[in-house]
PDB file of N, CA and C in Angstrom:
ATOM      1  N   UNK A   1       1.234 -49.529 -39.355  1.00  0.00           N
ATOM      2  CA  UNK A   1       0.342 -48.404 -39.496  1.00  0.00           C
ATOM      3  C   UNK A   1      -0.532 -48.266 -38.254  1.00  0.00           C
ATOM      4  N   UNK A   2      -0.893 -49.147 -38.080  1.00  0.00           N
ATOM      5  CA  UNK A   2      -1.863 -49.409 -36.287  1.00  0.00           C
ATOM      6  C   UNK A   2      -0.580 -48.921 -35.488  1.00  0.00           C
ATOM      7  N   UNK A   3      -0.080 -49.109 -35.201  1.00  0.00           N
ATOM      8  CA  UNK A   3       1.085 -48.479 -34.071  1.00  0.00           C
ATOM      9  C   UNK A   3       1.512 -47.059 -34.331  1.00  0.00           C
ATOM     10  N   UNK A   4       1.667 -46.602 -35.380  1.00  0.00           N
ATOM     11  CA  UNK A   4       1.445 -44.913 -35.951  1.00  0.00           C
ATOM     12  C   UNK A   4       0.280 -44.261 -34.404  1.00  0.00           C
ATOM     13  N   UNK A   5      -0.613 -44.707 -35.012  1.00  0.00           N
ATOM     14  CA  UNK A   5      -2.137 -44.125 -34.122  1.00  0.00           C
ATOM     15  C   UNK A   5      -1.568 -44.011 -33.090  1.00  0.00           C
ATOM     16  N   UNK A   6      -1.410 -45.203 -32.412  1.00  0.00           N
ATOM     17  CA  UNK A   6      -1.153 -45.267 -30.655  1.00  0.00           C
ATOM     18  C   UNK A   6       0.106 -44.647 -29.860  1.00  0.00           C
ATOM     19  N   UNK A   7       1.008 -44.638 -31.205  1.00  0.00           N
ATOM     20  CA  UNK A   7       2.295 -43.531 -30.290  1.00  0.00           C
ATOM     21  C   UNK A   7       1.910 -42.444 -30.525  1.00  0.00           C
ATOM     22  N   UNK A   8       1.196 -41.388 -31.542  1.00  0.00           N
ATOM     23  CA  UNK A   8       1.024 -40.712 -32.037  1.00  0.00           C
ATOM     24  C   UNK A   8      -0.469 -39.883 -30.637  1.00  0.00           C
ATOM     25  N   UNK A   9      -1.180 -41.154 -30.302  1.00  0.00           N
ATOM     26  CA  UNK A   9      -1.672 -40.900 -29.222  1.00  0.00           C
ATOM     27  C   UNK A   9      -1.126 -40.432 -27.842  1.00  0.00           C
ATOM     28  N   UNK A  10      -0.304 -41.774 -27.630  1.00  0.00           N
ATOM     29  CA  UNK A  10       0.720 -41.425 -26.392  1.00  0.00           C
ATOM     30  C   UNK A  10       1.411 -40.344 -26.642  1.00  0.00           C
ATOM     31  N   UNK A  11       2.408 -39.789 -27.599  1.00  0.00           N
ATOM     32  CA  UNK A  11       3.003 -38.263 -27.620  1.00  0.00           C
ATOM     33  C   UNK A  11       2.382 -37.135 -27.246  1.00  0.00           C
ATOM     34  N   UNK A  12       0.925 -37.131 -28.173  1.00  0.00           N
ATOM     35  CA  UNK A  12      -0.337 -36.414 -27.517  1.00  0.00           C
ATOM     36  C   UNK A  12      -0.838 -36.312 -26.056  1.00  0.00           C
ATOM     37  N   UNK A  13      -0.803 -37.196 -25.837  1.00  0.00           N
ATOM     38  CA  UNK A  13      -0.989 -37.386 -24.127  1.00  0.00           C
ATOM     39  C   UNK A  13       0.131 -36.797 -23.146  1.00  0.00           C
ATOM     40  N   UNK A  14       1.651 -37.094 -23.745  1.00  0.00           N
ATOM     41  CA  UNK A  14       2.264 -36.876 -22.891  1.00  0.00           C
ATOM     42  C   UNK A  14       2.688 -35.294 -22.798  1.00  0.00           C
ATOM     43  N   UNK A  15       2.348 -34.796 -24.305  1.00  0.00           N
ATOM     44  CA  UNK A  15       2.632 -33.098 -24.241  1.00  0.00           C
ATOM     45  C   UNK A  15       1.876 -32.479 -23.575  1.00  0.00           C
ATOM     46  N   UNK A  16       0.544 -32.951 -23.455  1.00  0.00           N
ATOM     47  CA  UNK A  16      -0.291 -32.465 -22.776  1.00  0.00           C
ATOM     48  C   UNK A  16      -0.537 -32.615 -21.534  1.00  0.00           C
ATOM     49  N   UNK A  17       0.250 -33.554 -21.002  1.00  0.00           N
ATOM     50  CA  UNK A  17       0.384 -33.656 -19.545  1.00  0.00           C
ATOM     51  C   UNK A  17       1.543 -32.885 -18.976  1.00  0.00           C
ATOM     52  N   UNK A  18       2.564 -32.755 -20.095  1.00  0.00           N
ATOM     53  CA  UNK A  18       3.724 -32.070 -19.579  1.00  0.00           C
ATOM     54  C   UNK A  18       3.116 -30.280 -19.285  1.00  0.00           C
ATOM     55  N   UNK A  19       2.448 -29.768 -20.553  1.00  0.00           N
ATOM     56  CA  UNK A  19       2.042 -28.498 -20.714  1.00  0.00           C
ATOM     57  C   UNK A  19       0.690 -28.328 -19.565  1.00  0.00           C
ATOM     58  N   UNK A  20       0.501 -29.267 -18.764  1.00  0.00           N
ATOM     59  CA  UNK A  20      -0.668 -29.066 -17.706  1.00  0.00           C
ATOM     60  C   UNK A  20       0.341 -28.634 -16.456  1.00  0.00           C
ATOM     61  N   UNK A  21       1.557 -29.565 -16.170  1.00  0.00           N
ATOM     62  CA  UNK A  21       2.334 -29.334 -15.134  1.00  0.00           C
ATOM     63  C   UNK A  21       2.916 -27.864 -15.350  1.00  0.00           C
ATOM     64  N   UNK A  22       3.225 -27.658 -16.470  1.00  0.00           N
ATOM     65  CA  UNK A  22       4.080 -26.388 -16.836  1.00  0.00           C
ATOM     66  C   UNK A  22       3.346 -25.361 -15.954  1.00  0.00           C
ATOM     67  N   UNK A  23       2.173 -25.351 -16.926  1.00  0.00           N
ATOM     68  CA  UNK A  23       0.992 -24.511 -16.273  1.00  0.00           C
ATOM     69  C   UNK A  23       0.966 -24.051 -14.602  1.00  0.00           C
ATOM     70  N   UNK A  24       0.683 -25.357 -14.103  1.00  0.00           N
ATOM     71  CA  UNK A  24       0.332 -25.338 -13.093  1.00  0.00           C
ATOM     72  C   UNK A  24       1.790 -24.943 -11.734  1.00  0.00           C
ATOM     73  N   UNK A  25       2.946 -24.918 -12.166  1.00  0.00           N
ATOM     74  CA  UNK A  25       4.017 -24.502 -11.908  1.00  0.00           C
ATOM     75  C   UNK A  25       3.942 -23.067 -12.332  1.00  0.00           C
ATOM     76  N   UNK A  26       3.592 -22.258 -12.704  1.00  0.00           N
ATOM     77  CA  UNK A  26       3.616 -21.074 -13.197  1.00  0.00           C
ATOM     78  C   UNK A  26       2.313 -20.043 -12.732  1.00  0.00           C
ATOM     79  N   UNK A  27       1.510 -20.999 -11.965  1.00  0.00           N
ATOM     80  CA  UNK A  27       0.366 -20.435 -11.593  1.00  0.00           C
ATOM     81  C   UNK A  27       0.526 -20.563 -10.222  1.00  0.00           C
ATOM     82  N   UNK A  28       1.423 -21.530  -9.283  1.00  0.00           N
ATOM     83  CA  UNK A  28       2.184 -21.329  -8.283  1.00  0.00           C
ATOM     84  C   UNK A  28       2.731 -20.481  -7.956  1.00  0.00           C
ATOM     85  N   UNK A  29       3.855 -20.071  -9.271  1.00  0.00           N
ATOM     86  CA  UNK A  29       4.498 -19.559  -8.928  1.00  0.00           C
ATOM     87  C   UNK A  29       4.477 -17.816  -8.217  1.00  0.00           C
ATOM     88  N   UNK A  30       3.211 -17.755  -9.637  1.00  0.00           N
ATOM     89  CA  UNK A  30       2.569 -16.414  -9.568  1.00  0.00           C
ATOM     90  C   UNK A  30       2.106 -16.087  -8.337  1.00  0.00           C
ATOM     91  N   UNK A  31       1.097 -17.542  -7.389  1.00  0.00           N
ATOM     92  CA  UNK A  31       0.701 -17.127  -6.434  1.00  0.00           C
ATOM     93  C   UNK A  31       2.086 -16.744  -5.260  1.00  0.00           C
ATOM     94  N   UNK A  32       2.861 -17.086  -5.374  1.00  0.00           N
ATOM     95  CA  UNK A  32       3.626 -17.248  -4.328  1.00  0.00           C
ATOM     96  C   UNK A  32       4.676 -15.632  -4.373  1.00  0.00           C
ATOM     97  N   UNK A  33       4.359 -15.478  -5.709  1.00  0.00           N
ATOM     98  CA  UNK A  33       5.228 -13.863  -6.245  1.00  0.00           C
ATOM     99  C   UNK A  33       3.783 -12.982  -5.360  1.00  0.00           C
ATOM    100  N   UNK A  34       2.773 -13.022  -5.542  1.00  0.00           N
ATOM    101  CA  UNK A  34       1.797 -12.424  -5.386  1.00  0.00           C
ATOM    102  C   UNK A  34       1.683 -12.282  -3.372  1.00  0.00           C
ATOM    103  N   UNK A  35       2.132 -13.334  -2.906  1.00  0.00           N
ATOM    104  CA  UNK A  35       1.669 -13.827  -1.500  1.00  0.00           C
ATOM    105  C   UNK A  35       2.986 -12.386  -0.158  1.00  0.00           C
ATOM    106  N   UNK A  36       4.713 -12.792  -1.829  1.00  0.00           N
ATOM    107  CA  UNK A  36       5.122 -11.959  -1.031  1.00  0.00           C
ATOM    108  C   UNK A  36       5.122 -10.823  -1.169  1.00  0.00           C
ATOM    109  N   UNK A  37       4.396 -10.283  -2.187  1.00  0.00           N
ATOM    110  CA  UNK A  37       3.975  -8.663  -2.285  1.00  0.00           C
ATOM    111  C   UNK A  37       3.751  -8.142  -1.514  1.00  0.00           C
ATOM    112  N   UNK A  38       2.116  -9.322  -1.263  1.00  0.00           N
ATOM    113  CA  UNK A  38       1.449  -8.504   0.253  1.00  0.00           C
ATOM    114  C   UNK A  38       2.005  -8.526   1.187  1.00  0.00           C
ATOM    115  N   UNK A  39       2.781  -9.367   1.719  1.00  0.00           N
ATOM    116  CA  UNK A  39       3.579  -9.346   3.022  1.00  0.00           C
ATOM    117  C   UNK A  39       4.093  -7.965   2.577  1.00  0.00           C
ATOM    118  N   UNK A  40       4.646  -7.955   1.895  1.00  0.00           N
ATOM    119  CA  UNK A  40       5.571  -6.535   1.974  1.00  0.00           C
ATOM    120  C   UNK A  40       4.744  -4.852   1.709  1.00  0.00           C
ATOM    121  N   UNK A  41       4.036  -5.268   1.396  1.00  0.00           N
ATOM    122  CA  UNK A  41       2.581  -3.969   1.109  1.00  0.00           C
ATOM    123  C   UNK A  41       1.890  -3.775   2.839  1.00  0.00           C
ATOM    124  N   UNK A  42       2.142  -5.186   3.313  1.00  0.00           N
ATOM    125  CA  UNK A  42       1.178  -4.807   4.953  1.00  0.00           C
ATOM    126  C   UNK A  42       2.374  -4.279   5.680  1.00  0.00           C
ATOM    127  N   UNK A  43       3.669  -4.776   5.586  1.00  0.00           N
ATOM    128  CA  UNK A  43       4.599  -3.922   6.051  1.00  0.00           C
ATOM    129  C   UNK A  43       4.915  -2.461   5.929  1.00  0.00           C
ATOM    130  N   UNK A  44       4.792  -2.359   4.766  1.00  0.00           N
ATOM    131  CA  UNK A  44       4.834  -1.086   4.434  1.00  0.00           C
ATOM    132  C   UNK A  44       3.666  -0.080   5.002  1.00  0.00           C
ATOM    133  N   UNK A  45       3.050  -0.708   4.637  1.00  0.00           N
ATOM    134  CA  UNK A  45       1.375  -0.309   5.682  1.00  0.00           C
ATOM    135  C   UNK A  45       1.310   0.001   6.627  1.00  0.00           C
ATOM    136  N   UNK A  46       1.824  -0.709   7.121  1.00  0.00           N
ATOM    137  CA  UNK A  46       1.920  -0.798   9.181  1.00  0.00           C
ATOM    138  C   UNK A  46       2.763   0.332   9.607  1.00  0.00           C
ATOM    139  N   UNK A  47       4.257   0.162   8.451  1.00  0.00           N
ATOM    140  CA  UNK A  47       4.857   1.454   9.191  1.00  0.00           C
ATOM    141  C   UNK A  47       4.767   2.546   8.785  1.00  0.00           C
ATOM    142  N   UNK A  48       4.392   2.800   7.800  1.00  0.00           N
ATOM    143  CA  UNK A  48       2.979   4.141   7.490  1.00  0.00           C
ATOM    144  C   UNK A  48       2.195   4.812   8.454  1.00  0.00           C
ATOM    145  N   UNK A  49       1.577   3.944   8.709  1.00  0.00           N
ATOM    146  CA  UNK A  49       0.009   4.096   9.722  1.00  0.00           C
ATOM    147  C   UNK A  49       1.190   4.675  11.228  1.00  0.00           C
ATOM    148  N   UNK A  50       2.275   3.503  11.586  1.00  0.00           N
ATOM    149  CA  UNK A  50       2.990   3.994  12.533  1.00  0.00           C
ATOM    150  C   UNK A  50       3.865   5.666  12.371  1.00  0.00           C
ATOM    151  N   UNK A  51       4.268   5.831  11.394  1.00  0.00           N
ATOM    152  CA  UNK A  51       4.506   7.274  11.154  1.00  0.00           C
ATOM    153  C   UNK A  51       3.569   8.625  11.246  1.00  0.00           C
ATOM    154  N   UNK A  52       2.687   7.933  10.390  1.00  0.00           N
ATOM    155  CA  UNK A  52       1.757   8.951  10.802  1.00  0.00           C
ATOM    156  C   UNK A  52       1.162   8.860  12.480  1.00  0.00           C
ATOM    157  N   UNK A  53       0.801   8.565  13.076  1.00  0.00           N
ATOM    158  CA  UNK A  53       0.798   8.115  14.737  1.00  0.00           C
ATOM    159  C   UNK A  53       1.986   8.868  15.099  1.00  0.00           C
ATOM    160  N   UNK A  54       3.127   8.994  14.924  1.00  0.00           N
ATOM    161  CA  UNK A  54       4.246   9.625  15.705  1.00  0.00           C
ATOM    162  C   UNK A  54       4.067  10.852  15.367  1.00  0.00           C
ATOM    163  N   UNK A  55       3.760  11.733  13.994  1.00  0.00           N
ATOM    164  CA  UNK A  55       3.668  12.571  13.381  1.00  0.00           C
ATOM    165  C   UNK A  55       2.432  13.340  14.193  1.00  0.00           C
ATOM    166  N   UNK A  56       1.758  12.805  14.591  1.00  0.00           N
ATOM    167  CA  UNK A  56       0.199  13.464  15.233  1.00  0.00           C
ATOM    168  C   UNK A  56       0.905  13.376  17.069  1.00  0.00           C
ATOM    169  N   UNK A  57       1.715  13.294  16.999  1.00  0.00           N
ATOM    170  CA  UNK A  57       2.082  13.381  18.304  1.00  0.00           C
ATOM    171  C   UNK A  57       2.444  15.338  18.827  1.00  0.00           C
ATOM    172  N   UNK A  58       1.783  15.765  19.906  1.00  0.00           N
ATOM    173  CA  UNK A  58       1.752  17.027  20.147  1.00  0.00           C
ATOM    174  C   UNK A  58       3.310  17.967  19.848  1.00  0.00           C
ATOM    175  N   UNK A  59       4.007  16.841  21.050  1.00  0.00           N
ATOM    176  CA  UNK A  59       5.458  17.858  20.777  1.00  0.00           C
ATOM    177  C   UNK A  59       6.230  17.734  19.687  1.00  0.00           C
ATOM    178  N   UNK A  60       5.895  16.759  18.606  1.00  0.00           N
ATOM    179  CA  UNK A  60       6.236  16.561  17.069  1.00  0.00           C
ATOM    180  C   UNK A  60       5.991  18.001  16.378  1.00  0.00           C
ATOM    181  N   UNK A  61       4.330  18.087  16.362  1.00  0.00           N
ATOM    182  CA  UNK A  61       4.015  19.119  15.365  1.00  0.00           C
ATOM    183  C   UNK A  61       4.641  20.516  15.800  1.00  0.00           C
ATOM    184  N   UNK A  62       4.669  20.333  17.397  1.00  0.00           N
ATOM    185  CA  UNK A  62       5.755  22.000  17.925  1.00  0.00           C
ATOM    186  C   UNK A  62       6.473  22.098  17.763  1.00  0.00           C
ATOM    187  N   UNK A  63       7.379  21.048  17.504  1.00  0.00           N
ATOM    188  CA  UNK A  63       9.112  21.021  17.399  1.00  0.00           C
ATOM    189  C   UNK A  63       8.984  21.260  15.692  1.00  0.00           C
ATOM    190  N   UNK A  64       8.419  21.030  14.845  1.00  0.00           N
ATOM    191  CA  UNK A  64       8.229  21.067  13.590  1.00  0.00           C
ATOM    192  C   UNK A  64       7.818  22.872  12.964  1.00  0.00           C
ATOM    193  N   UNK A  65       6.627  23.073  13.850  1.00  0.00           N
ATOM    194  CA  UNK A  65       6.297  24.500  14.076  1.00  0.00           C
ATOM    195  C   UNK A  65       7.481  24.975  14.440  1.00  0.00           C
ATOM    196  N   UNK A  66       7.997  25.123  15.102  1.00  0.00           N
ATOM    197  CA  UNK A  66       8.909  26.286  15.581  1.00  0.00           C
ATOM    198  C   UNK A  66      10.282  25.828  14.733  1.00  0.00           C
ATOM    199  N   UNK A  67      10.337  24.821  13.710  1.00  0.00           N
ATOM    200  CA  UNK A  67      11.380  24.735  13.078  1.00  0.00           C
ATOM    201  C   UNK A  67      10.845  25.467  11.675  1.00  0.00           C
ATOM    202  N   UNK A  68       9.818  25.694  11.297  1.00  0.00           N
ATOM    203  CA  UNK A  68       9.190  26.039  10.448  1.00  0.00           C
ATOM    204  C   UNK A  68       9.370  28.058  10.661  1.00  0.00           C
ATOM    205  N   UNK A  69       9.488  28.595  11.961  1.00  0.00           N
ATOM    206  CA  UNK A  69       9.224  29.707  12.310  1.00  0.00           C
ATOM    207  C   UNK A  69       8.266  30.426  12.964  1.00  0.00           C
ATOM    208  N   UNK A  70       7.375  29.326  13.224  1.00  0.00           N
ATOM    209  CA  UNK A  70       5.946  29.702  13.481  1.00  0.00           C
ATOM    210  C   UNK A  70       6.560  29.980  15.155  1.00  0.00           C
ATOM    211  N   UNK A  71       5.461  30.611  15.861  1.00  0.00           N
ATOM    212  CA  UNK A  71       5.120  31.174  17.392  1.00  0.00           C
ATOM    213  C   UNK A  71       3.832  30.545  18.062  1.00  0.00           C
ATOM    214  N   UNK A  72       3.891  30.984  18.829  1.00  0.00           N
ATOM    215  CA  UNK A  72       2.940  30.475  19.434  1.00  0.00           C
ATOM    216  C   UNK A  72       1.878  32.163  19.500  1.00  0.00           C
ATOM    217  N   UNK A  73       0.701  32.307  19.413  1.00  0.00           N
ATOM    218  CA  UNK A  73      -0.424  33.366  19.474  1.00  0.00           C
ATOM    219  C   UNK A  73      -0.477  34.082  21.061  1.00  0.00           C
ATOM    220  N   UNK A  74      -0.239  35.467  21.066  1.00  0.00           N
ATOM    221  CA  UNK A  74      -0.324  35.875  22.583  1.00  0.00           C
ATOM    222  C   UNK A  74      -1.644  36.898  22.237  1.00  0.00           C
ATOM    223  N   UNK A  75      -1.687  37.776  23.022  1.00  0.00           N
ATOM    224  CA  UNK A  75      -2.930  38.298  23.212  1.00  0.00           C
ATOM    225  C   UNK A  75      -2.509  39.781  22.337  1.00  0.00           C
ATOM    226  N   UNK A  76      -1.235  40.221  22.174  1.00  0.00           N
ATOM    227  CA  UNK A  76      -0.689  41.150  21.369  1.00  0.00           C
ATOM    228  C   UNK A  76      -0.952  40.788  19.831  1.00  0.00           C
ATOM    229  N   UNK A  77      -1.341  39.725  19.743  1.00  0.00           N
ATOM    230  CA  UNK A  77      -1.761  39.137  18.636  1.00  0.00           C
ATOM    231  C   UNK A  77      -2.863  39.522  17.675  1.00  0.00           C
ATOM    232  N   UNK A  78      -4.038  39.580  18.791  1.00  0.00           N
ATOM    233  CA  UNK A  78      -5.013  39.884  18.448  1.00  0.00           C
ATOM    234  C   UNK A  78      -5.726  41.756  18.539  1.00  0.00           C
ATOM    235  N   UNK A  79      -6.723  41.637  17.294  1.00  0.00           N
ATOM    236  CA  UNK A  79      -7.478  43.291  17.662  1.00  0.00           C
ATOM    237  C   UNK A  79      -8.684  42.879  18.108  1.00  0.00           C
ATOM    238  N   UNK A  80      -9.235  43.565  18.708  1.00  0.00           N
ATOM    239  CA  UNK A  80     -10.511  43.649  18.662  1.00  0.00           C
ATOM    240  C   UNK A  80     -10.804  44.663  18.686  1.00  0.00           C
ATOM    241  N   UNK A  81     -12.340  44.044  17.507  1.00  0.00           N
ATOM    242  CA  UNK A  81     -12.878  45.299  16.971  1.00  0.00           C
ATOM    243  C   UNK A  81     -14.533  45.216  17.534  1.00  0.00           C
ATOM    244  N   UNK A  82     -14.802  46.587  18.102  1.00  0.00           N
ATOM    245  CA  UNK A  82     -16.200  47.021  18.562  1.00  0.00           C
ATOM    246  C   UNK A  82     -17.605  47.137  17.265  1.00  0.00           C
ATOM    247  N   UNK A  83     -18.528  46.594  17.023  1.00  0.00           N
ATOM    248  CA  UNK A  83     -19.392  47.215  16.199  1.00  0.00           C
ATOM    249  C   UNK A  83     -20.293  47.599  16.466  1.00  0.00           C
ATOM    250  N   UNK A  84     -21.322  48.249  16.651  1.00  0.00           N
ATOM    251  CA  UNK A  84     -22.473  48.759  17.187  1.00  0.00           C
ATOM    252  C   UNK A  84     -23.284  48.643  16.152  1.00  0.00           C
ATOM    253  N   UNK A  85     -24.846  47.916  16.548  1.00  0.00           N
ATOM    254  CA  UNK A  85     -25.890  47.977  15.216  1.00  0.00           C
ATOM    255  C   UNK A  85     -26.741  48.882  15.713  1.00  0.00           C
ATOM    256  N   UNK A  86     -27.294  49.447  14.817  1.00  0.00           N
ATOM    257  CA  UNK A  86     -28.088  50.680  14.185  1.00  0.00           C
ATOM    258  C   UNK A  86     -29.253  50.390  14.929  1.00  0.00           C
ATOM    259  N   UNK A  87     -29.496  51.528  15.576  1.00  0.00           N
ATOM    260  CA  UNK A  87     -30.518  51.582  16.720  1.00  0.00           C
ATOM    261  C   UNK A  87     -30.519  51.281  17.399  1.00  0.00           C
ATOM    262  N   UNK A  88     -29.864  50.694  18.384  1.00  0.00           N
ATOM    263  CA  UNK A  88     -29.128  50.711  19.194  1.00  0.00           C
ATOM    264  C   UNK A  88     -28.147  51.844  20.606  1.00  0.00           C
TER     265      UNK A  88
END
């Protein structure tokens, strides 16, 4: 009956040492799922930021404009209009 207690202890001990490792393997693991996210989120990032940078480039947005239909503004473009204020 005294030996009941003490394995009954040790089993206790040892589930609970097993279910600490478990743990702690799984909270690794997470970090390490988590670590290569970001690698891949700053990548993605970077060549984002780099697209947009090419995109703001002058002869980009013209070549884009004039694929779009757009012109360029000449002076036939514009009216001008005279107003005269009152009393005057």
């Amino acid at each position: 009956m005294r030996f009941i207690g003490i394995v009954i202890s040790v089993i206790i001990f040892v589930v609970l040492y097993v279910w600490q490792n478990i743990e702690v393997m799984k909270m690794k693991m997470e970090y390490r799922r988590g670590v290569r996210i970001e690698k891949q989120l700053v990548k993605e990032n970077d060549r984002l930021r780099g697209d947009i940078e090419r995109m703001r480039r002058m002869d980009r947005i013209e070549k884009y404009a004039q694929g779009a239909g757009l012109r360029y503004l000449g002076p036939q473009d514009f009216d001008v209009i005279n107003m005269k204020q009152k009393g005057k």
